[in-house]
C-alpha atoms as a PDB file:
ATOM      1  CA  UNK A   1    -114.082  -2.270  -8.852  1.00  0.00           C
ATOM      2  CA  UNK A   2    -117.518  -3.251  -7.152  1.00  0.00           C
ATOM      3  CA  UNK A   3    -117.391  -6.721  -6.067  1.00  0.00           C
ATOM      4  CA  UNK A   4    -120.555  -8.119  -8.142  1.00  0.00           C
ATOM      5  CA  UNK A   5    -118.763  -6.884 -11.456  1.00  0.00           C
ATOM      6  CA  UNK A   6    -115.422  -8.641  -9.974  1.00  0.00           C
ATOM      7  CA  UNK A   7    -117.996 -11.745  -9.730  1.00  0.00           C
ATOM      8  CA  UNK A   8    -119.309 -11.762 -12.840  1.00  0.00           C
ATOM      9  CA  UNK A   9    -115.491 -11.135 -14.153  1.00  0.00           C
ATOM     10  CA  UNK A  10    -114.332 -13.981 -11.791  1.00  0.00           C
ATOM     11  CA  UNK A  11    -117.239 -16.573 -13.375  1.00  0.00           C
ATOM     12  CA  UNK A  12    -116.833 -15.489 -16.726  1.00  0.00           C
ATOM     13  CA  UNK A  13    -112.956 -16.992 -16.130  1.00  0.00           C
ATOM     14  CA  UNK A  14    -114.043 -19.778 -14.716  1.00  0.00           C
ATOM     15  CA  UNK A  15    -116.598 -21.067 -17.293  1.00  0.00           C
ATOM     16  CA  UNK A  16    -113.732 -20.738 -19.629  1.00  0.00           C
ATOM     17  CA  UNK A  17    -111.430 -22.893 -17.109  1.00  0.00           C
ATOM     18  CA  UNK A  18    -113.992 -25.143 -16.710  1.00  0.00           C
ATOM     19  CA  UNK A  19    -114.851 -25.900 -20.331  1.00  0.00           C
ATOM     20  CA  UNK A  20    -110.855 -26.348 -21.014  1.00  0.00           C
ATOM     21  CA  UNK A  21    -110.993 -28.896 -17.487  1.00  0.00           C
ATOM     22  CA  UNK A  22    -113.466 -31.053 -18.846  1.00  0.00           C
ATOM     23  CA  UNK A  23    -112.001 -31.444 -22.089  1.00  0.00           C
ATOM     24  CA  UNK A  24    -108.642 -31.806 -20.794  1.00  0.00           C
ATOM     25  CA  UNK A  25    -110.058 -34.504 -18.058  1.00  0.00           C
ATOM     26  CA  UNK A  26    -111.933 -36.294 -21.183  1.00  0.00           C
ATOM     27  CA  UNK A  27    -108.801 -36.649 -23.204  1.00  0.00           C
ATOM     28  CA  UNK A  28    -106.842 -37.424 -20.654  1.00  0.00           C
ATOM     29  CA  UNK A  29    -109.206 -40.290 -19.757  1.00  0.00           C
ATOM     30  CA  UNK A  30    -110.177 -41.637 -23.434  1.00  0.00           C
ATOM     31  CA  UNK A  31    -106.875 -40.718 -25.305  1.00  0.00           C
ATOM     32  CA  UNK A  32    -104.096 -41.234 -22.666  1.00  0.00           C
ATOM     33  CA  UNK A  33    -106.214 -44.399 -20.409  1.00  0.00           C
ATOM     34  CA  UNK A  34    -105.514 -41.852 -16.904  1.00  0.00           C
ATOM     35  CA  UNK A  35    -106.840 -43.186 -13.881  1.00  0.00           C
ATOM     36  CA  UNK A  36    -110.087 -40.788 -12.919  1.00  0.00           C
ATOM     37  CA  UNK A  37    -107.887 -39.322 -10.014  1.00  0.00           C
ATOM     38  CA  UNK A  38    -104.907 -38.910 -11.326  1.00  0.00           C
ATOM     39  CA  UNK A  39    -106.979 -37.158 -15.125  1.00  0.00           C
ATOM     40  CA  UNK A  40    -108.819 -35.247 -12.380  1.00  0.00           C
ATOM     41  CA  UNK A  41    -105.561 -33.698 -10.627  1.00  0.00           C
ATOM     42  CA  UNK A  42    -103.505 -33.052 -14.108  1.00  0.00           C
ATOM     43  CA  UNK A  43    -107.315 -31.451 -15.878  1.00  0.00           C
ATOM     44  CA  UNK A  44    -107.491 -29.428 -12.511  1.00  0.00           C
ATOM     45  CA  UNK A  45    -103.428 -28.006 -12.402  1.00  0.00           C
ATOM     46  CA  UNK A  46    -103.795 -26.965 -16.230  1.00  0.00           C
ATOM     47  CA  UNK A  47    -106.869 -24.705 -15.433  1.00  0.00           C
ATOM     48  CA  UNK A  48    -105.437 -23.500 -12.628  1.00  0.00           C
ATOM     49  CA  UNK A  49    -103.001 -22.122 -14.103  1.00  0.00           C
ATOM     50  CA  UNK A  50    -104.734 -20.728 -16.933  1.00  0.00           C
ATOM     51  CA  UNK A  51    -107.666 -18.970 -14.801  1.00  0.00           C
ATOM     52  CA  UNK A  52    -104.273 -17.642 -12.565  1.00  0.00           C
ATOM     53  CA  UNK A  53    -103.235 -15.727 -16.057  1.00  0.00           C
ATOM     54  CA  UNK A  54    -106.822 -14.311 -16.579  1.00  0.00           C
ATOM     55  CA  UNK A  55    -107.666 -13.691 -13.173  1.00  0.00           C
ATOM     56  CA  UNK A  56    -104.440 -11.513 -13.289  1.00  0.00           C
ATOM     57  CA  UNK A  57    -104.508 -10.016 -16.087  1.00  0.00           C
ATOM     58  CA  UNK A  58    -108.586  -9.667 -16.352  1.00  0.00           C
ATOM     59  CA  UNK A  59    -110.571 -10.336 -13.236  1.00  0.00           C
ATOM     60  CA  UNK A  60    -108.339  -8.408 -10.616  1.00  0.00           C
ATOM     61  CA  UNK A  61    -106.274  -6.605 -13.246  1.00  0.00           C
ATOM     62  CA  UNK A  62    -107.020  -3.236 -10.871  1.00  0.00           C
ATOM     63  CA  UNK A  63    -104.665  -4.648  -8.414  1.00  0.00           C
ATOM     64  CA  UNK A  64    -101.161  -3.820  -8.584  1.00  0.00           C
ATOM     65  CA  UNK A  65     -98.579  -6.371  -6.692  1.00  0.00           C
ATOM     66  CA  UNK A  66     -94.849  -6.235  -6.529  1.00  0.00           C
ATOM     67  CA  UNK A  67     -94.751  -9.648  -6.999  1.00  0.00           C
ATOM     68  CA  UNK A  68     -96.508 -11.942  -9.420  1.00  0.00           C
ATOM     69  CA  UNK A  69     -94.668 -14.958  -8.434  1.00  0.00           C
ATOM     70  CA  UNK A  70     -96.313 -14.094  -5.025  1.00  0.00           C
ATOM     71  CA  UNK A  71     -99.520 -13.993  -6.223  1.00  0.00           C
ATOM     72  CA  UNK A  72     -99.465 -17.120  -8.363  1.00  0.00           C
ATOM     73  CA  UNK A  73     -98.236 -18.950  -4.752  1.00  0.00           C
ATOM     74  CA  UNK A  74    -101.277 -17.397  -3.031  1.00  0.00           C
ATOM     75  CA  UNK A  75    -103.190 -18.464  -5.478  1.00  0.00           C
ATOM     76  CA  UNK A  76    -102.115 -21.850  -6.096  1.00  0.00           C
ATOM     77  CA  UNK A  77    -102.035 -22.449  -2.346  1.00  0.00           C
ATOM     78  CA  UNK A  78    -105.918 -21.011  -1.800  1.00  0.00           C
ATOM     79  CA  UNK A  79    -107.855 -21.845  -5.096  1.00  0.00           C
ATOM     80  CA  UNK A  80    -105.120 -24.656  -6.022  1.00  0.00           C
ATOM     81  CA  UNK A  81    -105.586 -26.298  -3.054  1.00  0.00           C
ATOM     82  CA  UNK A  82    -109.245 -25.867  -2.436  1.00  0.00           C
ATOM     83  CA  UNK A  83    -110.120 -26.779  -5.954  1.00  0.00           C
ATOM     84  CA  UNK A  84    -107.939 -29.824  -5.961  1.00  0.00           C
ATOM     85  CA  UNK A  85    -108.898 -31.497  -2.613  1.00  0.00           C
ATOM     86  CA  UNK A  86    -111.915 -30.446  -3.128  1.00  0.00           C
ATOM     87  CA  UNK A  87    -112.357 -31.630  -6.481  1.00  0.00           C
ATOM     88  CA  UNK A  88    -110.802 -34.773  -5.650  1.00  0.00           C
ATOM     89  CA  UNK A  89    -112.737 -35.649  -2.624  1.00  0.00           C
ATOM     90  CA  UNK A  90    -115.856 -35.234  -3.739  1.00  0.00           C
ATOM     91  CA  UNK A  91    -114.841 -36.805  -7.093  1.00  0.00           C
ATOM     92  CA  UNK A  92    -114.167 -39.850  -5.103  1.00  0.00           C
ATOM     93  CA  UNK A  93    -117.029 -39.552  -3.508  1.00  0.00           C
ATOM     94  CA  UNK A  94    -119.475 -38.836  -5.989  1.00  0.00           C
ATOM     95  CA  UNK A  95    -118.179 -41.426  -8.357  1.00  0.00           C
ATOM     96  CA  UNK A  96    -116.869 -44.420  -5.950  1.00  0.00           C
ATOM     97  CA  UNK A  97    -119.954 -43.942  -3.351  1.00  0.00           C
ATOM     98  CA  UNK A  98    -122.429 -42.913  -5.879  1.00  0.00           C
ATOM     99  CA  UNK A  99    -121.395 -43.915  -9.408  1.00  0.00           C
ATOM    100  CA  UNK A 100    -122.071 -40.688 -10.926  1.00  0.00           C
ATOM    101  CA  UNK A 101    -119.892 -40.412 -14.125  1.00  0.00           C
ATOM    102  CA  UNK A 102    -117.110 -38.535 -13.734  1.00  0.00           C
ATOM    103  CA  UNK A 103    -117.778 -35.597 -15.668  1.00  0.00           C
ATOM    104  CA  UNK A 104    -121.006 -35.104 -13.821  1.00  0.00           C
ATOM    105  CA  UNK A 105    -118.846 -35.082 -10.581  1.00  0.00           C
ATOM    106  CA  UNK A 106    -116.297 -32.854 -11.701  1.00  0.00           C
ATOM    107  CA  UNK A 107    -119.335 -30.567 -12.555  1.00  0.00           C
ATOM    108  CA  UNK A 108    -120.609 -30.902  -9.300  1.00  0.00           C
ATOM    109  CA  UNK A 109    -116.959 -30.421  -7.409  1.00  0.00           C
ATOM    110  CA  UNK A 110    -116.405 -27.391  -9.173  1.00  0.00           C
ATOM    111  CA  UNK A 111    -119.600 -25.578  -8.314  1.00  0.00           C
ATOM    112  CA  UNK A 112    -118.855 -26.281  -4.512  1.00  0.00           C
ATOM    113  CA  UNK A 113    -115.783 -24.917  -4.644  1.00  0.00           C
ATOM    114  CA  UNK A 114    -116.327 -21.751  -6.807  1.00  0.00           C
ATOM    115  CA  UNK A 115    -117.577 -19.622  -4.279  1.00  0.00           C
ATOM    116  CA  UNK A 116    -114.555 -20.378  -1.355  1.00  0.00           C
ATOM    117  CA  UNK A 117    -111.997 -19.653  -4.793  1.00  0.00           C
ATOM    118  CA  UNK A 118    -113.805 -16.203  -5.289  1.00  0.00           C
ATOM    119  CA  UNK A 119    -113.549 -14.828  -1.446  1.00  0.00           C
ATOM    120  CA  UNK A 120    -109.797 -16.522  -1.449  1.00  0.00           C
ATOM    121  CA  UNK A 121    -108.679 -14.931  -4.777  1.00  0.00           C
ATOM    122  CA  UNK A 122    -109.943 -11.604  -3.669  1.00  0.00           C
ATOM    123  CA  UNK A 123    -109.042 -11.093  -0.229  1.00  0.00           C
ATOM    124  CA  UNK A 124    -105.518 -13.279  -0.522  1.00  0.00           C
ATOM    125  CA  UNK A 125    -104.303 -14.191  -3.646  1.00  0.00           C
ATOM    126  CA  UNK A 126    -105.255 -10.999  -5.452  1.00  0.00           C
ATOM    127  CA  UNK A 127    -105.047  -8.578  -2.586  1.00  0.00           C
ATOM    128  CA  UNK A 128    -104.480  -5.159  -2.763  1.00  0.00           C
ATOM    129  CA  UNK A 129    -100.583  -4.648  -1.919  1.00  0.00           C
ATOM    130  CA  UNK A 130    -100.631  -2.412   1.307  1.00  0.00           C
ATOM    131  CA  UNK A 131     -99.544   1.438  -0.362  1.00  0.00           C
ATOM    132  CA  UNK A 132    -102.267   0.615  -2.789  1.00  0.00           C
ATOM    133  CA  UNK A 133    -104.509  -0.131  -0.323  1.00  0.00           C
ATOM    134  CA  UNK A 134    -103.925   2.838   1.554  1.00  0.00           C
ATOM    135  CA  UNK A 135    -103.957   4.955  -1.196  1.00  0.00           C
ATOM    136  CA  UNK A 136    -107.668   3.999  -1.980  1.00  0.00           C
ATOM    137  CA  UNK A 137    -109.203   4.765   2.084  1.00  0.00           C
ATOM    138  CA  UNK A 138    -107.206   8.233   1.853  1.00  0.00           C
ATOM    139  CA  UNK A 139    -109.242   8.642  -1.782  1.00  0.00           C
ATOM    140  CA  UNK A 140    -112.521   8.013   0.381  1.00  0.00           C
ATOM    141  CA  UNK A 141    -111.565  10.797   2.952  1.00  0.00           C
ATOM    142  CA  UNK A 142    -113.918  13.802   3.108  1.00  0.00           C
ATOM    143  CA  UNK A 143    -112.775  17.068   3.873  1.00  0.00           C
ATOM    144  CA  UNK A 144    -112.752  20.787   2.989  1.00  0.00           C
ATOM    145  CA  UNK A 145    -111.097  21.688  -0.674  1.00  0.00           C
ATOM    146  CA  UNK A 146    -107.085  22.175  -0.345  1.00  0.00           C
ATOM    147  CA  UNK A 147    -106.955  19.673   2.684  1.00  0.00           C
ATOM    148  CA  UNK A 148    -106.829  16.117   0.782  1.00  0.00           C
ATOM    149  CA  UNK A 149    -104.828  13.602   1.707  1.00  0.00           C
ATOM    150  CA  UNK A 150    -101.385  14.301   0.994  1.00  0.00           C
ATOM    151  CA  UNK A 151    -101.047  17.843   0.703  1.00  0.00           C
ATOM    152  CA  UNK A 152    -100.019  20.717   3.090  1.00  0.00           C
ATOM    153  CA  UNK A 153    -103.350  22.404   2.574  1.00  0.00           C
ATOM    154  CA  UNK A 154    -101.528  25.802   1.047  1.00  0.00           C
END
């Protein structure tokens, strides 16, 4: 898949994640009385794992792994852990230092860390596994008829 399509794909999910963060992170801060951190962190885990299921299944959906369970690590570990110390850092920040409301900072966090997510979910987290990857140079290999890849040429 070209990469500006996977883009587009990849923002698409994350608008979606982002809309269900900020209404998770305002209930969690009106309804439940959360601490801004600690409404920031929980609002943050829920849409990572739900971009995780449509990044899988929708954004990188071309790329086979063995593992799943390895994926969602790799991804949990790259855009889980940029997004949340990230997010939380400059949440701090932006609202302790600055006094910009929190929603406004979350906004702000998220489009800072949006474009470190997209190069970490496509060239860890989502990664072509290593036969698939090799099967797709040995597709881009030019040569005459009868001598492609994988075949005896007879």
């Amino acid at each position: 898949m070209n990469i500006l399509a996977r883009w587009w794909k990849f923002n698409l999910v994350g608008l979606i994640g982002f809309g269900l963060q900020m209404t998770a992170l305002s209930l969690l801060r009106r309804v439940c009385g959360a601490h801004d951190l600690l409404a920031s962190a929980a609002a943050l885990e829920l849409t990572v794992v739900h971009n995780f299921i449509w990044h899988l299944h929708y954004t990188w959906r071309d790329r086979s792994a063995s593992s799943q369970r390895m994926q969602f690590a790799r991804f949990q570990l790259s855009n889980g852990l940029v997004s949340l110390t990230g997010n939380l850092l400059l949440v701090r920040l932006l609202v302790g230092a600055t006094h910009i409301p929190l929603l406004a900072a979350n906004v702000i966090a998220v489009l800072c860390c949006a474009v470190a997510n997209f190069y970490l979910g496509d060239f860890w987290a989502f990664a072509p596994d290593r036969d698939e990857a090799s099967r797709a140079r040995q597709k881009h290999v030019v040569g005459p008829p009868g001598l492609e890849p994988g075949t005896n040429g007879l």
